[in-house]
C-alpha atoms as a PDB file:
ATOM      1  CA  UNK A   1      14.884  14.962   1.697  1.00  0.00           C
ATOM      2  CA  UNK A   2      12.176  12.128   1.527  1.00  0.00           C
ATOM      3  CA  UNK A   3      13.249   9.068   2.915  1.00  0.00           C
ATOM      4  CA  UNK A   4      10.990   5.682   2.730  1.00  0.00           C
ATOM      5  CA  UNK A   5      12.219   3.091   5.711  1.00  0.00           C
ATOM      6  CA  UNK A   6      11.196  -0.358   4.383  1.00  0.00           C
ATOM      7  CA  UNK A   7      10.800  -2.434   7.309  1.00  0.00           C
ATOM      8  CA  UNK A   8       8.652  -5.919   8.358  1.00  0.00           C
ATOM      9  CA  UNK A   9       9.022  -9.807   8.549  1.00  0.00           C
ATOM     10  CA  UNK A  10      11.211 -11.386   6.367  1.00  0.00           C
ATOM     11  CA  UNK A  11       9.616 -12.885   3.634  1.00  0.00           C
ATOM     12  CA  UNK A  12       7.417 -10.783   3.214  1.00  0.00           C
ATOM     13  CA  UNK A  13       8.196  -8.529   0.434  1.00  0.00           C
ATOM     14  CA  UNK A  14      10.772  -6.043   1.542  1.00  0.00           C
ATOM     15  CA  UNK A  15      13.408  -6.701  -1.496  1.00  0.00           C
ATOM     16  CA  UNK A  16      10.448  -6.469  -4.277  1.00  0.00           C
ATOM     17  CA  UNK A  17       9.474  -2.834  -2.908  1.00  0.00           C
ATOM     18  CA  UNK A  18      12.953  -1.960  -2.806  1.00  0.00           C
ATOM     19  CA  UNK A  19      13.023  -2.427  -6.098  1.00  0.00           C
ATOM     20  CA  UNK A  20      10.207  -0.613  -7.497  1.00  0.00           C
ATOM     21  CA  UNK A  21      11.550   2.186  -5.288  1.00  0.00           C
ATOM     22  CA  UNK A  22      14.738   2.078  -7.010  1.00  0.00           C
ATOM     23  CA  UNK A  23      12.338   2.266 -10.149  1.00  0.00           C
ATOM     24  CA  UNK A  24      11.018   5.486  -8.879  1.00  0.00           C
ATOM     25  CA  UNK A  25      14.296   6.963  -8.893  1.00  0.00           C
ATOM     26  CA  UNK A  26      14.912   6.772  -4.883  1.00  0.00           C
ATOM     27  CA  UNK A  27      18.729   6.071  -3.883  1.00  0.00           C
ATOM     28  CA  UNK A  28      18.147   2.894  -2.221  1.00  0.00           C
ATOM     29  CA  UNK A  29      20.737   1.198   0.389  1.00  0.00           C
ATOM     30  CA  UNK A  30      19.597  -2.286   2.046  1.00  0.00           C
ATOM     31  CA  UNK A  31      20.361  -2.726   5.501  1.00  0.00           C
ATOM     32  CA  UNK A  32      22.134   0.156   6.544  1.00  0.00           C
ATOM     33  CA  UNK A  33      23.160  -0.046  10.640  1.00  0.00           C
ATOM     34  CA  UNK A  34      20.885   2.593  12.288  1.00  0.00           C
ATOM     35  CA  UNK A  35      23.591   4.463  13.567  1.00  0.00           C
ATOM     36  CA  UNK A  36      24.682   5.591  10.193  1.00  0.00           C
ATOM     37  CA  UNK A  37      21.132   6.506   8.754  1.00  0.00           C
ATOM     38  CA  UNK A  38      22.075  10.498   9.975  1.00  0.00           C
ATOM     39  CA  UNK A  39      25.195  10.746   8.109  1.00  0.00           C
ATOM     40  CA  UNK A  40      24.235   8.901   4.762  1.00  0.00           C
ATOM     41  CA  UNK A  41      21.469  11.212   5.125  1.00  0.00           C
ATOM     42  CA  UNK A  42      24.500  14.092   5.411  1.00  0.00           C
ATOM     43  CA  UNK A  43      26.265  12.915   2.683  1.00  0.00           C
ATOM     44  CA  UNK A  44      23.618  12.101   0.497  1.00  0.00           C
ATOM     45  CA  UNK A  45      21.691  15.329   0.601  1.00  0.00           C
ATOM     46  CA  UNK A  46      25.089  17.074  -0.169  1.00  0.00           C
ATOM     47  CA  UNK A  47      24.879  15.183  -3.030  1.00  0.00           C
ATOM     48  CA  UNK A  48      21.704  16.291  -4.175  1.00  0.00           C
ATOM     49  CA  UNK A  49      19.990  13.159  -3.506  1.00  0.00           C
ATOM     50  CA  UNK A  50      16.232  14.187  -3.102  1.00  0.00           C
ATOM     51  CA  UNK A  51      14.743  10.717  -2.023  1.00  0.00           C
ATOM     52  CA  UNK A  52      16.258   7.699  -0.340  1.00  0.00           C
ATOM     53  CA  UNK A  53      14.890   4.209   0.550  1.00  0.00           C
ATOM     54  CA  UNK A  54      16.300   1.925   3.517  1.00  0.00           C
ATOM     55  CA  UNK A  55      15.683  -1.557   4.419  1.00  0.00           C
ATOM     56  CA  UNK A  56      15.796  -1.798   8.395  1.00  0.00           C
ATOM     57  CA  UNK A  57      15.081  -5.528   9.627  1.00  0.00           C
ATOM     58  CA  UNK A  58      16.196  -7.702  12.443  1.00  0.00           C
ATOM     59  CA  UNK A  59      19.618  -8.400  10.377  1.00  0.00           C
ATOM     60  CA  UNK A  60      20.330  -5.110  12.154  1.00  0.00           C
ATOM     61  CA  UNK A  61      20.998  -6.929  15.503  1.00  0.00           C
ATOM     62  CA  UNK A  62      21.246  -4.929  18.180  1.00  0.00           C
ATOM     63  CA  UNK A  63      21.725  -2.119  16.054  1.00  0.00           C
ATOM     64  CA  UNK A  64      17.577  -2.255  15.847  1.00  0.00           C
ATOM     65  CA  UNK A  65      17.434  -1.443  19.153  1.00  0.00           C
ATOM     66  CA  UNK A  66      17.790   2.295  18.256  1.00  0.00           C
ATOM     67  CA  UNK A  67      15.489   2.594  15.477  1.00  0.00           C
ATOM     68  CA  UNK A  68      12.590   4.832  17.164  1.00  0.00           C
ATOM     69  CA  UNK A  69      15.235   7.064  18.184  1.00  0.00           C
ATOM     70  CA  UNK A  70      16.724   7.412  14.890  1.00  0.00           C
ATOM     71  CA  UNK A  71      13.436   7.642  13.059  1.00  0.00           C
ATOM     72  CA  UNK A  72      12.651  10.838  15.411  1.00  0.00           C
ATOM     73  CA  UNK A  73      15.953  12.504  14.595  1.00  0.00           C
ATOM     74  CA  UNK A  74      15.658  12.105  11.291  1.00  0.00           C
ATOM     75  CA  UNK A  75      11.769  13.625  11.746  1.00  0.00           C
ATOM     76  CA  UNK A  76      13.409  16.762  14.080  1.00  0.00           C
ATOM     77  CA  UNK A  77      16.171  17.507  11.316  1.00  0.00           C
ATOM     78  CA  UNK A  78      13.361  18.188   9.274  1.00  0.00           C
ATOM     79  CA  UNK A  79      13.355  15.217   6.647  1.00  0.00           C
ATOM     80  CA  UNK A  80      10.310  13.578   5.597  1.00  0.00           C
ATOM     81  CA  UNK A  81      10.355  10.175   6.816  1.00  0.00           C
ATOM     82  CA  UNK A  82       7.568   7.487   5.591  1.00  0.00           C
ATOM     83  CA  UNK A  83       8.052   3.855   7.413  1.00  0.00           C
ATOM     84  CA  UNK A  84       6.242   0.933   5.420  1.00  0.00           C
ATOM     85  CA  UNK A  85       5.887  -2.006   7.155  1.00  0.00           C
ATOM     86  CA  UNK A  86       5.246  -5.489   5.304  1.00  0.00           C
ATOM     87  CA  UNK A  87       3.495  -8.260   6.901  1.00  0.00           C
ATOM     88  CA  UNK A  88       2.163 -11.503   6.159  1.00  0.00           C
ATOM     89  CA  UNK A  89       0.715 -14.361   7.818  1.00  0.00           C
ATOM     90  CA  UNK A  90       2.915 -17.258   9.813  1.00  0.00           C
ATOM     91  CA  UNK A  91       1.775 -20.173   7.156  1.00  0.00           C
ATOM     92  CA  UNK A  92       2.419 -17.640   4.157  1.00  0.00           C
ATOM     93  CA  UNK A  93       6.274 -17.308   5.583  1.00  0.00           C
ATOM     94  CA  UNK A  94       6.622 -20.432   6.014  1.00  0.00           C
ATOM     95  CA  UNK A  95       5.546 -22.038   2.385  1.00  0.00           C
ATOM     96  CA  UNK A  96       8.083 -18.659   0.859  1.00  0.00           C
ATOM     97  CA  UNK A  97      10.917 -20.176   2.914  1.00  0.00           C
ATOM     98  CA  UNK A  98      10.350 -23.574   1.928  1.00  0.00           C
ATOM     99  CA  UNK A  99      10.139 -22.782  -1.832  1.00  0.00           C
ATOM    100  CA  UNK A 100      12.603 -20.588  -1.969  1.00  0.00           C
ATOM    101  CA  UNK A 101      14.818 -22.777   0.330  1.00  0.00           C
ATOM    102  CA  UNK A 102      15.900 -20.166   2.587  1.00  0.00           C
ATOM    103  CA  UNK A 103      17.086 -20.165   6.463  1.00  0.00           C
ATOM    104  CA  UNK A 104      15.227 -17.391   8.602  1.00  0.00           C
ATOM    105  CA  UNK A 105      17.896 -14.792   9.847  1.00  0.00           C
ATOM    106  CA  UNK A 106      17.171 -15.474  12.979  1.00  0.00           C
ATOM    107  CA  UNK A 107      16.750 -18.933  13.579  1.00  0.00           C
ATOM    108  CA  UNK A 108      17.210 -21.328  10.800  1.00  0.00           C
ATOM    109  CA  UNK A 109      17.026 -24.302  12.555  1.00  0.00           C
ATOM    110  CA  UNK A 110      13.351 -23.714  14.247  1.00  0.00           C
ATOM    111  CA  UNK A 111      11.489 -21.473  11.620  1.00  0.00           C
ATOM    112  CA  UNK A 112       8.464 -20.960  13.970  1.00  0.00           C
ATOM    113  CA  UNK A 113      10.900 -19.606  16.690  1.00  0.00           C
ATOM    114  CA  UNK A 114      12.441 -17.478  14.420  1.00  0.00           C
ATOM    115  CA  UNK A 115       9.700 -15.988  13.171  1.00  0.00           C
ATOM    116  CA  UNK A 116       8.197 -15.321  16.272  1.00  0.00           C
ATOM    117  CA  UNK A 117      11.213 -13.472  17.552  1.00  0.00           C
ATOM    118  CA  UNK A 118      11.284 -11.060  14.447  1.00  0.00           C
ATOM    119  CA  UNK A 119       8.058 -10.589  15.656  1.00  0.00           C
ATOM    120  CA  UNK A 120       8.718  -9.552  18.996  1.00  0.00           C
ATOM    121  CA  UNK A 121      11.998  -7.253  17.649  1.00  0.00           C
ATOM    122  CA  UNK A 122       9.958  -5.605  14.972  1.00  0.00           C
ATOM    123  CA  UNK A 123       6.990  -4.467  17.520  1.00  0.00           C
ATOM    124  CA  UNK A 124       8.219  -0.881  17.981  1.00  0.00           C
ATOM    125  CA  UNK A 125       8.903  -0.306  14.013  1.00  0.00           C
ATOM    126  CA  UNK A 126       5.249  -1.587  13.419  1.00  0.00           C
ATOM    127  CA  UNK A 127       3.875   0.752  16.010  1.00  0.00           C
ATOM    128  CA  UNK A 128       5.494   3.373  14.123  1.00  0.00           C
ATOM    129  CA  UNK A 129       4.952   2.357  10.637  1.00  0.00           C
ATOM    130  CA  UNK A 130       2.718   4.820   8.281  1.00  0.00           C
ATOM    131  CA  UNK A 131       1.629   1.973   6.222  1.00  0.00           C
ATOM    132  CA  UNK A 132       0.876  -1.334   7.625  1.00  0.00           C
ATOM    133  CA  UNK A 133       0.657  -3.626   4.339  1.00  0.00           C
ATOM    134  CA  UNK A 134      -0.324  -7.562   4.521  1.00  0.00           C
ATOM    135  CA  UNK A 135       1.698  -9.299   1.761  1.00  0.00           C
ATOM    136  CA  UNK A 136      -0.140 -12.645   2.233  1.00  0.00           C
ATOM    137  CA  UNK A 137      -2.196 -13.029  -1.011  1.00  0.00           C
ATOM    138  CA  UNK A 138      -0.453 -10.295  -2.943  1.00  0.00           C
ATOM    139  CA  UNK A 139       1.969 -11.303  -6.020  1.00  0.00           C
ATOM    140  CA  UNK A 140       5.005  -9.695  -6.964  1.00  0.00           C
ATOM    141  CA  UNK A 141       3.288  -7.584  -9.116  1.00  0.00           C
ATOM    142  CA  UNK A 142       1.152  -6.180  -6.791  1.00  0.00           C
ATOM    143  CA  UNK A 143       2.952  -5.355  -4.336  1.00  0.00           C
ATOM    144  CA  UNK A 144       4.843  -3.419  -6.868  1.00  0.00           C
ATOM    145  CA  UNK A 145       2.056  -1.588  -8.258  1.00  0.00           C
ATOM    146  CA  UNK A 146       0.979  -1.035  -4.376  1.00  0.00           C
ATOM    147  CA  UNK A 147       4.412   0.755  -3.811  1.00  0.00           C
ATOM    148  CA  UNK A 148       4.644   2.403  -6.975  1.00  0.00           C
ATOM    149  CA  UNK A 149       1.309   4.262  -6.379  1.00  0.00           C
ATOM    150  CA  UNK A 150       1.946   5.197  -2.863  1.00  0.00           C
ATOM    151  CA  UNK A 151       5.411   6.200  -3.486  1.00  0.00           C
ATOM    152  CA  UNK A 152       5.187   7.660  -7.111  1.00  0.00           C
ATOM    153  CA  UNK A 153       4.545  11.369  -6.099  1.00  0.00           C
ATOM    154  CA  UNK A 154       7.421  13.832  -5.562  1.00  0.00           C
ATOM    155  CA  UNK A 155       8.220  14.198  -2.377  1.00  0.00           C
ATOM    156  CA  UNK A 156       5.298  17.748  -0.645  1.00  0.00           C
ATOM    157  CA  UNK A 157       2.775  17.206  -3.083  1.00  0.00           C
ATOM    158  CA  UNK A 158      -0.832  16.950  -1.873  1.00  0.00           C
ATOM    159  CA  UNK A 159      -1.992  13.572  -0.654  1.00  0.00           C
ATOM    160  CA  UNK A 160      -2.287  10.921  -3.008  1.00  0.00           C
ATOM    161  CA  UNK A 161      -5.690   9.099  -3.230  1.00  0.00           C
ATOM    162  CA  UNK A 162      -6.061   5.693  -4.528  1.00  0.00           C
ATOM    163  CA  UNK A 163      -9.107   3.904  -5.936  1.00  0.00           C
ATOM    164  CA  UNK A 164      -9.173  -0.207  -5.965  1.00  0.00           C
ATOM    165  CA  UNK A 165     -12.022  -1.509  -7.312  1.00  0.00           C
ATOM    166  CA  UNK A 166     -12.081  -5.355  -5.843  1.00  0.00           C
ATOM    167  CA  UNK A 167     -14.294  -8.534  -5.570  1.00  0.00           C
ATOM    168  CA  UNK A 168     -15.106  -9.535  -2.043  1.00  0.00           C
ATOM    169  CA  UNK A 169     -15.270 -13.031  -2.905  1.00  0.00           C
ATOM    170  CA  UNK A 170     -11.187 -12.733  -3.657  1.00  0.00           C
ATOM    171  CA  UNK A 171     -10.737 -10.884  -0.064  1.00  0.00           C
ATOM    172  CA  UNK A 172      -9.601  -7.485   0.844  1.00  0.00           C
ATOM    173  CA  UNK A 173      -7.736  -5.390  -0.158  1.00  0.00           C
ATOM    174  CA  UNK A 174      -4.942  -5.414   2.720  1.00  0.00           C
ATOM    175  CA  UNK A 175      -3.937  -1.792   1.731  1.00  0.00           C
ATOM    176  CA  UNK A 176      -7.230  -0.112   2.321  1.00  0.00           C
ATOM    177  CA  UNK A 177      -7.401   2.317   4.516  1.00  0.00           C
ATOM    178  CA  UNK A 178     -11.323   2.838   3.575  1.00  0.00           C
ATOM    179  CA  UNK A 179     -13.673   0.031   1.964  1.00  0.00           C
ATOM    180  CA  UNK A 180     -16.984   0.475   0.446  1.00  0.00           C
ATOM    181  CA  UNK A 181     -19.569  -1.607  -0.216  1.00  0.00           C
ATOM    182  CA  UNK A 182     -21.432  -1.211  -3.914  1.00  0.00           C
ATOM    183  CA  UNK A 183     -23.063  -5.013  -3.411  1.00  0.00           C
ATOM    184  CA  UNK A 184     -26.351  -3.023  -3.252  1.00  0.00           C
ATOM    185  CA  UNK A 185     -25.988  -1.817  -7.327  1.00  0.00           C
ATOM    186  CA  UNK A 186     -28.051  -3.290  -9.714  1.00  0.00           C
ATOM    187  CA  UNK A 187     -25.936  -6.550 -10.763  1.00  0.00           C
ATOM    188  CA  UNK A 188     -25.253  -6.482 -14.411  1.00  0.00           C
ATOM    189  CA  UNK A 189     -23.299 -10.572 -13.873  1.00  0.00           C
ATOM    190  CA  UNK A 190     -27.230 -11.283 -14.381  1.00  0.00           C
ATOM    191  CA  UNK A 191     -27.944  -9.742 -17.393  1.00  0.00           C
ATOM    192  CA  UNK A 192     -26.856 -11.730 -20.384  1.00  0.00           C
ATOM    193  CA  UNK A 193     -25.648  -9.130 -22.511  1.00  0.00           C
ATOM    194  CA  UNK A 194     -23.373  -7.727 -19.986  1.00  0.00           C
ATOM    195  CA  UNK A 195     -22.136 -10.641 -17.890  1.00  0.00           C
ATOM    196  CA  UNK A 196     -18.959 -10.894 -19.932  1.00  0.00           C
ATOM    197  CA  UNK A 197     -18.319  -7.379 -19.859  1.00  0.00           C
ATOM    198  CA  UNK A 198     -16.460  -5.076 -17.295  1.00  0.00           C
ATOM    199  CA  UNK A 199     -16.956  -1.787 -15.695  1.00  0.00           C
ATOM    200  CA  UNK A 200     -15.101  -0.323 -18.107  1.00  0.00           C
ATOM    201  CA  UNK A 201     -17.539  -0.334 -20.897  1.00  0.00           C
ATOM    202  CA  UNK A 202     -20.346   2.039 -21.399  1.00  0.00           C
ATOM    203  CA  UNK A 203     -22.806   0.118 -21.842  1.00  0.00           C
ATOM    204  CA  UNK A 204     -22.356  -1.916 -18.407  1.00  0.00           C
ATOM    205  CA  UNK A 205     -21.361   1.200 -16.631  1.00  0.00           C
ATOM    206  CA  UNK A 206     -24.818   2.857 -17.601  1.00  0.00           C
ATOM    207  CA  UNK A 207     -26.896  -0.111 -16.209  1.00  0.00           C
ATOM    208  CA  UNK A 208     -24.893   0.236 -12.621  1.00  0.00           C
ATOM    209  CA  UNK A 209     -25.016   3.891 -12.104  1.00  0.00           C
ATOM    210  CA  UNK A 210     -27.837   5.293 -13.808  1.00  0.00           C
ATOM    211  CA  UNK A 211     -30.735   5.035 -10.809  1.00  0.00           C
ATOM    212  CA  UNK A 212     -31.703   6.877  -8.439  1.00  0.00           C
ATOM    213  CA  UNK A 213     -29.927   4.742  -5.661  1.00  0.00           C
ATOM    214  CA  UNK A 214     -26.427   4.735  -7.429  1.00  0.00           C
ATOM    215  CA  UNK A 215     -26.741   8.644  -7.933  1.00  0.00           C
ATOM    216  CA  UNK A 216     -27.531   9.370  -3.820  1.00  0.00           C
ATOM    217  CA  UNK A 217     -24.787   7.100  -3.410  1.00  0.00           C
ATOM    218  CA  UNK A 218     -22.054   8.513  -5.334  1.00  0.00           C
ATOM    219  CA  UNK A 219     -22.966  12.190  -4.074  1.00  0.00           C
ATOM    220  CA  UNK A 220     -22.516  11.148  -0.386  1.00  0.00           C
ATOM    221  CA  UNK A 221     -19.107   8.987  -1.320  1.00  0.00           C
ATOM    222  CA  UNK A 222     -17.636  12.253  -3.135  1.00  0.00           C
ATOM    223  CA  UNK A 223     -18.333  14.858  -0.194  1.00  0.00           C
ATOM    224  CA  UNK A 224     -17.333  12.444   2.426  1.00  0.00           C
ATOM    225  CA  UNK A 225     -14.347  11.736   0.610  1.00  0.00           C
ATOM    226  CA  UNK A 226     -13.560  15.944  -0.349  1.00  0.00           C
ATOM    227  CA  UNK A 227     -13.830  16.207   3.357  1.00  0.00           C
ATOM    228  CA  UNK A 228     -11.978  13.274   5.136  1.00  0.00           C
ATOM    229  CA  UNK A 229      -9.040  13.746   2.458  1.00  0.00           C
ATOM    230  CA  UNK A 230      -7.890  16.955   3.388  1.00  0.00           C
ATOM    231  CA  UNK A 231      -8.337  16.152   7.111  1.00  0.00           C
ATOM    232  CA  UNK A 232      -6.251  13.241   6.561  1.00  0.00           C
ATOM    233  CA  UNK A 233      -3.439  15.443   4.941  1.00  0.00           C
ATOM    234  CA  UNK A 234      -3.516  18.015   7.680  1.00  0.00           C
ATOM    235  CA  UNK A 235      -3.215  14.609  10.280  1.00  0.00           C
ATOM    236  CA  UNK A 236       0.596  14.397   8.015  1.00  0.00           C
ATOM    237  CA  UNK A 237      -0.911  11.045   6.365  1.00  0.00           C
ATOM    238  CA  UNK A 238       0.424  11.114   2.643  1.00  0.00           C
ATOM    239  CA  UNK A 239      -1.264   8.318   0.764  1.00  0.00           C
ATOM    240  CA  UNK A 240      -5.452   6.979   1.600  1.00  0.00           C
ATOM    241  CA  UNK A 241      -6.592   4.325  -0.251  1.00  0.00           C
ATOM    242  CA  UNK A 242      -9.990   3.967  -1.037  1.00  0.00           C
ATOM    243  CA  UNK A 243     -11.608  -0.025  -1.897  1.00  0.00           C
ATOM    244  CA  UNK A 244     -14.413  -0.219  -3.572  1.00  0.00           C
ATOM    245  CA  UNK A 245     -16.238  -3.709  -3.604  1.00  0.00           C
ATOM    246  CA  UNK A 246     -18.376  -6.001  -5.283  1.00  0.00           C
ATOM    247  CA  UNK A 247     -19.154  -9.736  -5.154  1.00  0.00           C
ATOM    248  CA  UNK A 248     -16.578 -10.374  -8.426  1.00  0.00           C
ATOM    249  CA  UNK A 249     -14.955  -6.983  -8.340  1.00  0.00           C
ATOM    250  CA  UNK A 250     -15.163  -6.924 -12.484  1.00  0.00           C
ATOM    251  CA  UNK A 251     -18.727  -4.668 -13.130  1.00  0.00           C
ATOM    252  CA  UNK A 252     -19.999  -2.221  -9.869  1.00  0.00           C
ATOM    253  CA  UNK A 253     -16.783  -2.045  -8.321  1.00  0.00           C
ATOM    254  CA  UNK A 254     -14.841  -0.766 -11.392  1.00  0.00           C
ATOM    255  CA  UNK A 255     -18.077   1.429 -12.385  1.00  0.00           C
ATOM    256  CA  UNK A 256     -18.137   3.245  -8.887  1.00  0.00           C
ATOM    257  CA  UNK A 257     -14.580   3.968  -9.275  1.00  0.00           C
ATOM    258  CA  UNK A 258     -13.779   5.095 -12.628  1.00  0.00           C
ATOM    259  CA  UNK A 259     -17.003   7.325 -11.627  1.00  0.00           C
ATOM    260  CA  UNK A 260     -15.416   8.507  -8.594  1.00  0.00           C
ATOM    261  CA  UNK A 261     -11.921   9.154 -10.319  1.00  0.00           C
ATOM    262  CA  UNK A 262     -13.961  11.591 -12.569  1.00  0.00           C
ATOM    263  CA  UNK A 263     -15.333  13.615  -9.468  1.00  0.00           C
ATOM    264  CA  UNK A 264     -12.783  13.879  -7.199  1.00  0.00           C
ATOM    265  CA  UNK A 265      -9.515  13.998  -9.777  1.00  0.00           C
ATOM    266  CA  UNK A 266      -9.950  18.270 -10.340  1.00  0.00           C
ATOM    267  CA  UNK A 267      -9.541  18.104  -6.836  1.00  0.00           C
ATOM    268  CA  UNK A 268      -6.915  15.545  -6.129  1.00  0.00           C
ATOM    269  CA  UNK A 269      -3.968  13.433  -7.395  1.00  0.00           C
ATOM    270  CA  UNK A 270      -6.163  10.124  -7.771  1.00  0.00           C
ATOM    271  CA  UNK A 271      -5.158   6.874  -9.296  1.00  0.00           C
ATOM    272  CA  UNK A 272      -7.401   4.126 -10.441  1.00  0.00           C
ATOM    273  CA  UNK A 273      -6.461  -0.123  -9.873  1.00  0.00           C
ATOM    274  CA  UNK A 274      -8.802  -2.656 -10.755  1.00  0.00           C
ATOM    275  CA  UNK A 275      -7.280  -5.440  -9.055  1.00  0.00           C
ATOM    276  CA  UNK A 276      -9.584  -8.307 -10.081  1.00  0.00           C
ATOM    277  CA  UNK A 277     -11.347  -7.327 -12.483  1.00  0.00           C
ATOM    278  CA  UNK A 278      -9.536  -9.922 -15.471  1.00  0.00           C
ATOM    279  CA  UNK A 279     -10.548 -12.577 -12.639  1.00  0.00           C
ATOM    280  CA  UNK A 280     -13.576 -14.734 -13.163  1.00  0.00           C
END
């Protein structure tokens, strides 16, 4: 049985990838006490449930205090168990809980103090988390599409690779767990012809890639990449995301990676996001 434990700081995402979960098709139960996480997992696998999602959080009070132990149970019984964590920063929190006009769980009086305090509860579930992922600039939508593609494969298929083409000037990525740097491409924002068009196109795609530079490059990207993925799947990991960036993250960055997509899907399951490429 795959099970996903959503887990992290409140506010920061944890009911929005429950619900793309759900869209997957996991069985999804928020806030279930640790102590009965074994025999859902009992009754739901006698009911042919194949995949299950969880929310664990500091609402479970003391109940918490178990979770490590009930995480490696679940792992010794033989179920897959994937624990995403979601983060954000302190001043992010803070702005969602005033405009949503929520109390913090923990504290609602003193929102600092409470927040601090998940903090401290949640340090063994981050420590054990699979995917750390920093909500702070992400929308809804994102997020979303960030779950979706990490979480979209059935459950013992090979390792999913993920391509997100981005614009350093926006930030990055928080989900990367590799980032490249294609600032070095010919930039086609300065030719006139091509400034309002995206990697997507021909035409602009030619002018990054075909030279000498872009070629070396994208041989050395694919064989590191066909040999740290399958190294990463032996390690248990299930999901690597790959960032590719640029200065706007709308020409080299989505060039590179449609490229790469071409050379490395007969290999693998890979999945292509442009993430800012409809920014200016």
């Amino acid at each position: 049985m795959r099970i996903v434990v959503v887990t992290g700081v409140a506010g920061a995402g944890k009911s929005t990838a429950l619900k793309a979960l759900e869209d997957l098709g996991f069985y999804c139960v928020d806030n279930l006490p640790m102590p009965l996480i074994p025999k859902f997992v009992e009754l739901a696998h006698g009911s042919g449930v194949s995949k299950a999602a969880l929310v664990v959080d500091t609402r479970e009070g003391e109940f918490l205090l178990g979770a490590g132990e009930a995480l490696r149970a679940l792992r010794d019984s033989g179920q897959l168990v994937e624990v995403l964590f979601l983060d954000a920063p302190d001043e992010m929190l803070k702005r969602r809980f005033s405009e949503t006009r929520r109390r913090h769980p923990l504290d609602g009086d003193d929102l600092d103090r409470g927040i601090a305090r998940e903090r401290r509860l949640l340090t063994g579930l981050r420590e054990a988390a699979d995917a750390v992922v920093d909500t702070g600039r992400l929308s809804v939508h994102q997020l979303k599409g960030i779950v979706q593609e990490r979480y979209g494969r059935p459950g013992g298929t090979r390792l999913g690779l993920a391509l997100v083409s981005f614009g350093f000037k926006h930030g990055l990525p928080p989900e990367a767990d590799v980032v490249l740097d294609v600032r070095f491409l010919p930039n086609p924002f300065f030719v006139e012809s091509l400034s309002s068009r995206t990697g997507h196109e021909p035409v602009v795609a030619d002018y990054v890639l075909q030279n000498d530079d872009a070629r070396e490059f994208l041989r050395r990207i694919t064989d590191l990449l066909l040999f740290l993925v399958p190294r990463c799947e032996a390690e248990g990991k299930s999901y690597l995301t790959v960032a590719i960036g640029c200065t706007g993250g709308r020409h080299r960055s989505v060039a590179v990676a449609l490229e790469l997509a071409q050379q490395i899907g007969a290999s693998y399951a890979v999945t292509v996001r442009h993430r800012d490429v409809e920014r200016k």
